[in-house]
C-alpha atoms as a PDB file:
ATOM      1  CA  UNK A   1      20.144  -8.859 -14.903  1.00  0.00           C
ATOM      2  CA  UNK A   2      23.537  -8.000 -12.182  1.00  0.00           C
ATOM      3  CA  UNK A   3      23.531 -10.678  -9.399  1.00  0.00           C
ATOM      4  CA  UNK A   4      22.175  -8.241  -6.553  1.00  0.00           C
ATOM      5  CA  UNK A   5      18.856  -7.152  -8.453  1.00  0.00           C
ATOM      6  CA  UNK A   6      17.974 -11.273  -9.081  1.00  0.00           C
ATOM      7  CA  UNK A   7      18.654 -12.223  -5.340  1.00  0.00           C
ATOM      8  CA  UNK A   8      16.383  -8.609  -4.524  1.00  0.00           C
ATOM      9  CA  UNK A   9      13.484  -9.407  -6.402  1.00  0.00           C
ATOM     10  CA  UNK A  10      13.461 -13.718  -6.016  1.00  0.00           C
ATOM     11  CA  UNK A  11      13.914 -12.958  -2.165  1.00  0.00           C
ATOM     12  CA  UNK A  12      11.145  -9.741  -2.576  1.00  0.00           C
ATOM     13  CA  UNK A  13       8.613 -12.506  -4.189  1.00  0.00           C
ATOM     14  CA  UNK A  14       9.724 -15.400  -1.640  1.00  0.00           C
ATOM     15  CA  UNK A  15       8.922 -13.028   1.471  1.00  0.00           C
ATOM     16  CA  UNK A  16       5.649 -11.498   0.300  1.00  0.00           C
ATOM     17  CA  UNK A  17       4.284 -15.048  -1.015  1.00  0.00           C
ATOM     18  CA  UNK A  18       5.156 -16.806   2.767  1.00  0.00           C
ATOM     19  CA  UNK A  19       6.384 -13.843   5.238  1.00  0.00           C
ATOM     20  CA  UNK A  20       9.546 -12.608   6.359  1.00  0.00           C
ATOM     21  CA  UNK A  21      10.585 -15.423   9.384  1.00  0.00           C
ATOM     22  CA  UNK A  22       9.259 -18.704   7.059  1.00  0.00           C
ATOM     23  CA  UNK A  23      12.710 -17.675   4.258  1.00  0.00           C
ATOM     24  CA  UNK A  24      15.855 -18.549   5.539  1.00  0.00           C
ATOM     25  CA  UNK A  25      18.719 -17.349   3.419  1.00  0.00           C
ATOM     26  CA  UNK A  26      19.878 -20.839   2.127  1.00  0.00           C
ATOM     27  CA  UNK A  27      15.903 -21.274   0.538  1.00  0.00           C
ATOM     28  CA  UNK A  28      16.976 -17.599  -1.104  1.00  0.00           C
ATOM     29  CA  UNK A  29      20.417 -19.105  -2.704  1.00  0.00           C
ATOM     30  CA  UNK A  30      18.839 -21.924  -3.394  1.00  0.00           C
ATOM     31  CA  UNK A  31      16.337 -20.093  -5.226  1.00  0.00           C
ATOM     32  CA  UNK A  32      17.969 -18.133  -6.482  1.00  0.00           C
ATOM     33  CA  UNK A  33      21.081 -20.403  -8.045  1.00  0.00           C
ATOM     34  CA  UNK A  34      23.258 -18.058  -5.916  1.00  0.00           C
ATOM     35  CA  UNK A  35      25.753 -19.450  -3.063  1.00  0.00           C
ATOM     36  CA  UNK A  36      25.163 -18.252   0.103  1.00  0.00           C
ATOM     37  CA  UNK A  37      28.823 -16.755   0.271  1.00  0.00           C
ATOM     38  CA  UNK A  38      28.196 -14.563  -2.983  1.00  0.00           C
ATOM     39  CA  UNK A  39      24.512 -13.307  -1.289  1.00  0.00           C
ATOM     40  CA  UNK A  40      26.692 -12.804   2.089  1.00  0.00           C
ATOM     41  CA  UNK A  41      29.375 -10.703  -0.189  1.00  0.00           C
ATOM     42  CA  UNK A  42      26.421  -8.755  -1.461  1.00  0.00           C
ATOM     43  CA  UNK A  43      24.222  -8.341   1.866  1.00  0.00           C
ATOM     44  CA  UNK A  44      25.899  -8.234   5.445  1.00  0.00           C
ATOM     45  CA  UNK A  45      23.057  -9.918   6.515  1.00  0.00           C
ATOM     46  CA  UNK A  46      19.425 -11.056   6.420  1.00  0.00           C
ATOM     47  CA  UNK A  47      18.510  -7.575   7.484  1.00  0.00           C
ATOM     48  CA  UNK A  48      20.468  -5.818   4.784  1.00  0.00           C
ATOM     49  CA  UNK A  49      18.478  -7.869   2.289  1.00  0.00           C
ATOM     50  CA  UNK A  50      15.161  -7.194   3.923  1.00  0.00           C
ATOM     51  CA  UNK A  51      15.819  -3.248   3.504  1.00  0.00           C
ATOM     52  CA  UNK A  52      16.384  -3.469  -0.295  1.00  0.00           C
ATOM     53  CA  UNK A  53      13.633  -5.833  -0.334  1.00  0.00           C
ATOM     54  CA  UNK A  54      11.747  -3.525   1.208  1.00  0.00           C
ATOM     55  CA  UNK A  55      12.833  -0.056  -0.798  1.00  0.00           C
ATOM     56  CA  UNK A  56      12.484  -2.487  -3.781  1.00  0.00           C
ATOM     57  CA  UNK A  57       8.723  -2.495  -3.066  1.00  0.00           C
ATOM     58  CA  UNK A  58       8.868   0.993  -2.468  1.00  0.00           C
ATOM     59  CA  UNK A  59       9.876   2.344  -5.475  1.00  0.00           C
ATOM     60  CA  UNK A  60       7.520  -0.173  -7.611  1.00  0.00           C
ATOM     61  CA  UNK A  61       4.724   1.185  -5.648  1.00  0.00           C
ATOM     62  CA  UNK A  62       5.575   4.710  -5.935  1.00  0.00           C
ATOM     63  CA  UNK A  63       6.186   4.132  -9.963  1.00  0.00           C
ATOM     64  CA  UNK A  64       2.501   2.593  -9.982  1.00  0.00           C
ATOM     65  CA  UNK A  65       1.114   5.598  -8.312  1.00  0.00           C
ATOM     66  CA  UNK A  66       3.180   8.065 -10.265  1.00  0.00           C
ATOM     67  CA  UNK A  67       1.970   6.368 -13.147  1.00  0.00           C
ATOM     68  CA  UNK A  68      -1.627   6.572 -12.199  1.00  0.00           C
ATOM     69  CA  UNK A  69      -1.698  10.167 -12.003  1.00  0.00           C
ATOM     70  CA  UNK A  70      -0.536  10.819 -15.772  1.00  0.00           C
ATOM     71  CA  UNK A  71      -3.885   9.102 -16.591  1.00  0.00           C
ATOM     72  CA  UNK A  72      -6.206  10.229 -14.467  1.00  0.00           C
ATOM     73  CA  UNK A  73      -9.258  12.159 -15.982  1.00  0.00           C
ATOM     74  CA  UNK A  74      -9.871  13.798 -12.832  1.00  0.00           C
ATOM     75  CA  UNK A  75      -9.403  13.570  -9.214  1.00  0.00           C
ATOM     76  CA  UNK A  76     -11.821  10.948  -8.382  1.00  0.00           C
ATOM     77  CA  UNK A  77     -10.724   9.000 -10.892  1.00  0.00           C
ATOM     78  CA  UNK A  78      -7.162   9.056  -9.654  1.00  0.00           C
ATOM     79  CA  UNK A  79      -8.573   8.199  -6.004  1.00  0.00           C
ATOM     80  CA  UNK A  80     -10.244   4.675  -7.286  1.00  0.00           C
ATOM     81  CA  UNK A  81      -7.146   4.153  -9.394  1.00  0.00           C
ATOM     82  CA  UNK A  82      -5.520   4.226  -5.808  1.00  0.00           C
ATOM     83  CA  UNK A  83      -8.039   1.891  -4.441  1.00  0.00           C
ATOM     84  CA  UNK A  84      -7.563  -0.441  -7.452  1.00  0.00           C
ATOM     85  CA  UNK A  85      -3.489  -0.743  -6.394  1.00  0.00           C
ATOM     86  CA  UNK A  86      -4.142  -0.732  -2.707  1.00  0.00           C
ATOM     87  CA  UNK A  87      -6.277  -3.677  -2.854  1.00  0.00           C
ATOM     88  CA  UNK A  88      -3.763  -5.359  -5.334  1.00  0.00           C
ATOM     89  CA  UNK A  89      -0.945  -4.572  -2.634  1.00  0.00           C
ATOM     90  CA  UNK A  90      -3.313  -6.113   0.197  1.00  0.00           C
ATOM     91  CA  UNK A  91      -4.270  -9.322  -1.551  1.00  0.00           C
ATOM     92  CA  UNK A  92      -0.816 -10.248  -3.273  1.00  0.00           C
ATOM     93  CA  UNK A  93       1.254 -10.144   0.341  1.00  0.00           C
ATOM     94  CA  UNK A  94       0.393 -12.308   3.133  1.00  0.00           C
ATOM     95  CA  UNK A  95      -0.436 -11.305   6.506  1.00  0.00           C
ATOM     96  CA  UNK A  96       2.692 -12.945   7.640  1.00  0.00           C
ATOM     97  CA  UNK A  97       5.250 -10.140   6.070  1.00  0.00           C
ATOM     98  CA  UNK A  98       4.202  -7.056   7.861  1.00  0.00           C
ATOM     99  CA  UNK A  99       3.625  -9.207  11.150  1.00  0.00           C
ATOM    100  CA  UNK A 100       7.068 -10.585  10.858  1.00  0.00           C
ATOM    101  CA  UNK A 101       8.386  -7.222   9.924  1.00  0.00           C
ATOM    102  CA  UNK A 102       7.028  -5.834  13.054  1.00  0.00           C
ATOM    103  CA  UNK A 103       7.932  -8.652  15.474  1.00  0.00           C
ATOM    104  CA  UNK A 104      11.626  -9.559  14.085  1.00  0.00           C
ATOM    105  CA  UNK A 105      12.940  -6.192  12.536  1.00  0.00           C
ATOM    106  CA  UNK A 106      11.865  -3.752  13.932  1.00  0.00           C
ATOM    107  CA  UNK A 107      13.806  -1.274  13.922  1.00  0.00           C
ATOM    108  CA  UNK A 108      13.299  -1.698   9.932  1.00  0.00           C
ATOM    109  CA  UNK A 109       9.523  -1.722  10.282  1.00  0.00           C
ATOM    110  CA  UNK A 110       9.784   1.572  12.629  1.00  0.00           C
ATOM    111  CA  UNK A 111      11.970   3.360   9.917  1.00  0.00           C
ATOM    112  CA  UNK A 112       9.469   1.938   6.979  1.00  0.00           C
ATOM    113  CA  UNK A 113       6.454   3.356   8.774  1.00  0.00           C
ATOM    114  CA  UNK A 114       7.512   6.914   9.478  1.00  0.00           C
ATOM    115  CA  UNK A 115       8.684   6.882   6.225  1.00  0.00           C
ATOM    116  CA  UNK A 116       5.744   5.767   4.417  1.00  0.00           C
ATOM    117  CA  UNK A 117       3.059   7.833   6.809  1.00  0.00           C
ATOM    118  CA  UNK A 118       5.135  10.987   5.945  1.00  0.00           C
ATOM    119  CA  UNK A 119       4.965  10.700   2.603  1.00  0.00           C
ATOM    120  CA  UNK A 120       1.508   8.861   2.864  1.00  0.00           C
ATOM    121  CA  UNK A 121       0.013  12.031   4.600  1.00  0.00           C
ATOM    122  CA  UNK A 122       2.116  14.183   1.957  1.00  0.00           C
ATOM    123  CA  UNK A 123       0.225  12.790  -0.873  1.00  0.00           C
ATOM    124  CA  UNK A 124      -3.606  12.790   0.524  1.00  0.00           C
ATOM    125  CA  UNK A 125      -3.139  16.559   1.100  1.00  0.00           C
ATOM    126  CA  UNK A 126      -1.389  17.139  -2.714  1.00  0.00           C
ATOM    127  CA  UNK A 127      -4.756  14.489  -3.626  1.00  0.00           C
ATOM    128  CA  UNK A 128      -7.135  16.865  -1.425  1.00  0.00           C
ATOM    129  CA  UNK A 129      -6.115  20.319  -2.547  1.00  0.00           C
ATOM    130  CA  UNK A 130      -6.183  19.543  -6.324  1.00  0.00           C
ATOM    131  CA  UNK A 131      -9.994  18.157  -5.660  1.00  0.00           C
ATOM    132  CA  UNK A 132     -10.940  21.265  -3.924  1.00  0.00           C
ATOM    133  CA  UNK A 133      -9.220  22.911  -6.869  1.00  0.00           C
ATOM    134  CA  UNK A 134     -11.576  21.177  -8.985  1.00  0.00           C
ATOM    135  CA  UNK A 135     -14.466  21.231  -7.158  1.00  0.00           C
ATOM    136  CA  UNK A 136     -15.486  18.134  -6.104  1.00  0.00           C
ATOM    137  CA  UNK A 137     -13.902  18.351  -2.148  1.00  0.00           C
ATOM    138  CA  UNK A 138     -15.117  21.213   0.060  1.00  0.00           C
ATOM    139  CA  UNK A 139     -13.171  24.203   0.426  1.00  0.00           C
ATOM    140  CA  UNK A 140     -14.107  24.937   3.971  1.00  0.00           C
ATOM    141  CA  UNK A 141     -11.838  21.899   5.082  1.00  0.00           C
ATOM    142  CA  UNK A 142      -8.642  21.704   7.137  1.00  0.00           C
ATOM    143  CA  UNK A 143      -6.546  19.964   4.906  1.00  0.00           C
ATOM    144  CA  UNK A 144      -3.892  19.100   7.254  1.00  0.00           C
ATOM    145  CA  UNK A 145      -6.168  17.956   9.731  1.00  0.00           C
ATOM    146  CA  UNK A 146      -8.688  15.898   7.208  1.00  0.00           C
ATOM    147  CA  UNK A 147      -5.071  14.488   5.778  1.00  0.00           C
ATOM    148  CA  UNK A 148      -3.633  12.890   9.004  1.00  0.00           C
ATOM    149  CA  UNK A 149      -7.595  12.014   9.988  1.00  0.00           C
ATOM    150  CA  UNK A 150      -7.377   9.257   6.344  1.00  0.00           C
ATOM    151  CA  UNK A 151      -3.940   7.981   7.162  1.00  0.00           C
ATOM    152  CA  UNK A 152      -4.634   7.006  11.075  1.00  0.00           C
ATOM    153  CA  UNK A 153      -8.163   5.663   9.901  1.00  0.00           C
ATOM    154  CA  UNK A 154      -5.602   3.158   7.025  1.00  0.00           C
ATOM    155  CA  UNK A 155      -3.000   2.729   9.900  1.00  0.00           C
ATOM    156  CA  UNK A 156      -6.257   1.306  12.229  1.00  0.00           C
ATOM    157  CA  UNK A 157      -7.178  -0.754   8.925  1.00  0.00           C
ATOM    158  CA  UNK A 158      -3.584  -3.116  10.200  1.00  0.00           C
ATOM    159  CA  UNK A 159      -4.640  -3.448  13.731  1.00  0.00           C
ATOM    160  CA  UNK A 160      -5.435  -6.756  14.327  1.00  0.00           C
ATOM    161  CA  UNK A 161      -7.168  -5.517  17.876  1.00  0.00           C
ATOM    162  CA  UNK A 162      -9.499  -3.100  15.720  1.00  0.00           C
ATOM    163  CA  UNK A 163      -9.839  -5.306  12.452  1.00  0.00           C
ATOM    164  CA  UNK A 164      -8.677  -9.502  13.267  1.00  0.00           C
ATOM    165  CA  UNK A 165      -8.221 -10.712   9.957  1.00  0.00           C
ATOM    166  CA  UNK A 166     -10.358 -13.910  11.016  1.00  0.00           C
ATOM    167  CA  UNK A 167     -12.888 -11.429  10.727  1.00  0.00           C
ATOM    168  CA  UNK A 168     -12.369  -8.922   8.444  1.00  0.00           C
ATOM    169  CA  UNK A 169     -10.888  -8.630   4.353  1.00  0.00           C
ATOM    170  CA  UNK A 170      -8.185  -5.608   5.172  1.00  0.00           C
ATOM    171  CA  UNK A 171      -9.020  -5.358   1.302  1.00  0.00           C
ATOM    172  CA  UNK A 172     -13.164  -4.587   2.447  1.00  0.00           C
ATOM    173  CA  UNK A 173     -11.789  -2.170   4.964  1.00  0.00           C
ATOM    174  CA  UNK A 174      -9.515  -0.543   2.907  1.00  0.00           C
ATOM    175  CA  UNK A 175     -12.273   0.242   0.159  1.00  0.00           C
ATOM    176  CA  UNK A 176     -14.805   1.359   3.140  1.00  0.00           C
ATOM    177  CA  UNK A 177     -12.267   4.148   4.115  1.00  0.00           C
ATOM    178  CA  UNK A 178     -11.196   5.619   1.133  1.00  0.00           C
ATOM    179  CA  UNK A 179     -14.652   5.481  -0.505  1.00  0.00           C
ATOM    180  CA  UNK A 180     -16.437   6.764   2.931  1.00  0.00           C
ATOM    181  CA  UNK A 181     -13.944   9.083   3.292  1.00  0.00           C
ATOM    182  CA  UNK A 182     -13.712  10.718   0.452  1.00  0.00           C
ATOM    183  CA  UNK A 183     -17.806  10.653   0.405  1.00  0.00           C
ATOM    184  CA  UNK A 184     -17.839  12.865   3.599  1.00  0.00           C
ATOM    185  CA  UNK A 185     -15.454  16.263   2.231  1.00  0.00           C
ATOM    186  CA  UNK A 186     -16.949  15.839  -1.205  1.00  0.00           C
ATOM    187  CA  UNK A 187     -19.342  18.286  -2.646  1.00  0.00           C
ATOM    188  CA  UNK A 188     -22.197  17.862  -4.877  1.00  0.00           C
ATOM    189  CA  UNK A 189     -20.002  17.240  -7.464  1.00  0.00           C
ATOM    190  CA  UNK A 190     -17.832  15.415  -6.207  1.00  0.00           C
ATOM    191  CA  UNK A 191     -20.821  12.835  -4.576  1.00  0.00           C
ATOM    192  CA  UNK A 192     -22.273  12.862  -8.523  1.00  0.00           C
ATOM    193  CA  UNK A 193     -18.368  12.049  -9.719  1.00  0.00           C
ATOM    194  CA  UNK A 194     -17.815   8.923  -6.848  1.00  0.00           C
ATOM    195  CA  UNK A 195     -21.538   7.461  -7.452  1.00  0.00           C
ATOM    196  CA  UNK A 196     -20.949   7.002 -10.832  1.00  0.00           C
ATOM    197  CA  UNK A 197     -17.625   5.780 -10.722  1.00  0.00           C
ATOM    198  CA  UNK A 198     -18.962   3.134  -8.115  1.00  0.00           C
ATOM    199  CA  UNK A 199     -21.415   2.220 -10.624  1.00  0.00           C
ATOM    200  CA  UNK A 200     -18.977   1.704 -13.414  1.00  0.00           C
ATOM    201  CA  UNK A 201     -16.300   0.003 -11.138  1.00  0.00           C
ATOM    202  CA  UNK A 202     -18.857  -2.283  -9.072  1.00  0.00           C
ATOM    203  CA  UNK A 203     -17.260  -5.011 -11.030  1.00  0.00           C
ATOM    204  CA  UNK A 204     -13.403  -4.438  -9.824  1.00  0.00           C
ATOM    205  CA  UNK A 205     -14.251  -3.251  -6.189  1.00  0.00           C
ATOM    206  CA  UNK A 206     -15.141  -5.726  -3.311  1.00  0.00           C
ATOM    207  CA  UNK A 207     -17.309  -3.770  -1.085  1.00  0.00           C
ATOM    208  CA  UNK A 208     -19.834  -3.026  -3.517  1.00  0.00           C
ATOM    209  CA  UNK A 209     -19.226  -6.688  -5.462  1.00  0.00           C
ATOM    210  CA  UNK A 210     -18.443  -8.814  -1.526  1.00  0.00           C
ATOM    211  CA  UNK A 211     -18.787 -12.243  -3.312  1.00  0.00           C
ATOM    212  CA  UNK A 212     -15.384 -11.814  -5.459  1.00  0.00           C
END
């Protein structure tokens, strides 16, 4: 493993287990075994490690998803696939990273979200069109429209004003979107599809299972 891809994924691990402000580049090296004048040849700075960090994360997540869809039966079964890995993403990173992401780089966490809401609202319409193509969405939808309507309801889901974590699992109010979502432009079909695959999931999802 080259130098660069060690520090990327040991500092990737360190952020995501105690947020971005708590890791101080000397904890990195000395996690890492790596001076801090060989990270400081590598990365100009803390904020030039963040953003590989960051598209590190990126393309693991995108490889999941990409993944995912190879195996999926059917639509519905690719949509609690995505619920599976979104709730996996929510409870392995604390709080603390995309708080400290927003409040200390900023300009990073601006470029990161219209990044990730283009391609977010990209892939719910690709998701949308192949379930009306099999039936179990409505055809009578705007899929545009419906599309941005599910990624501002998951961009709400972060909003500590709407949702305070003291209060709410984001990993709850994740699965009470998507599901509930996806519930109101299904047809028939579709409703048959999502009831039994909430019947043979209950075990693995924590709205319908709250105690785990």
């Amino acid at each position: 493993m080259k130098i660069k891809e060690r520090i990327v994924l040991q500092a990737t691990e360190m952020f995501i287990r105690s947020g971005i402000k708590a890791i101080t580049m000397d904890d990195i090296s000395g996690e890492t075994g790596v001076s801090k004048r060989t990270i400081y040849e590598i990365f100009a700075d803390k904020n030039d490690l963040l953003k590989s960090c960051i598209d590190h994360m990126d393309m693991k997540f995108r490889q999941e998803k990409e993944e995912a869809v190879t195996r999926a039966k059917n639509i519905i079964d690719l949509v609690f696939t995505f619920i599976k890995i979104g709730v996996k993403a929510i409870n392995s990173i604390n709080p603390l990273f995309n708080s400290d992401l927003k409040k200390y780089h900023y300009h990073i966490w601006k470029e990161t979200y219209r990044i990730s809401t283009e391609r977010h609202r990209s892939h719910i319409q690709k998701v949308i069109i192949q379930g009306i193509d099999e039936g179990v969405f409505r055809n009578n939808i705007d899929v545009e429209v419906v599309g941005i309507l599910l990624s501002e309801q998951l961009r709400m889901m972060s909003d500590e004003a709407v949702f305070p974590s003291v209060r709410f699992s984001k990993a709850v109010v994740f699965e009470n979107i998507v599901i509930n979502f996806f519930r109101g432009i299904a047809t028939k079909k579709g409703l048959d599809l999502i009831e039994k695959y909430l019947e043979e999931e209950a075990d693995q999802l924590v709205t319908v299972n709250p105690e785990t």
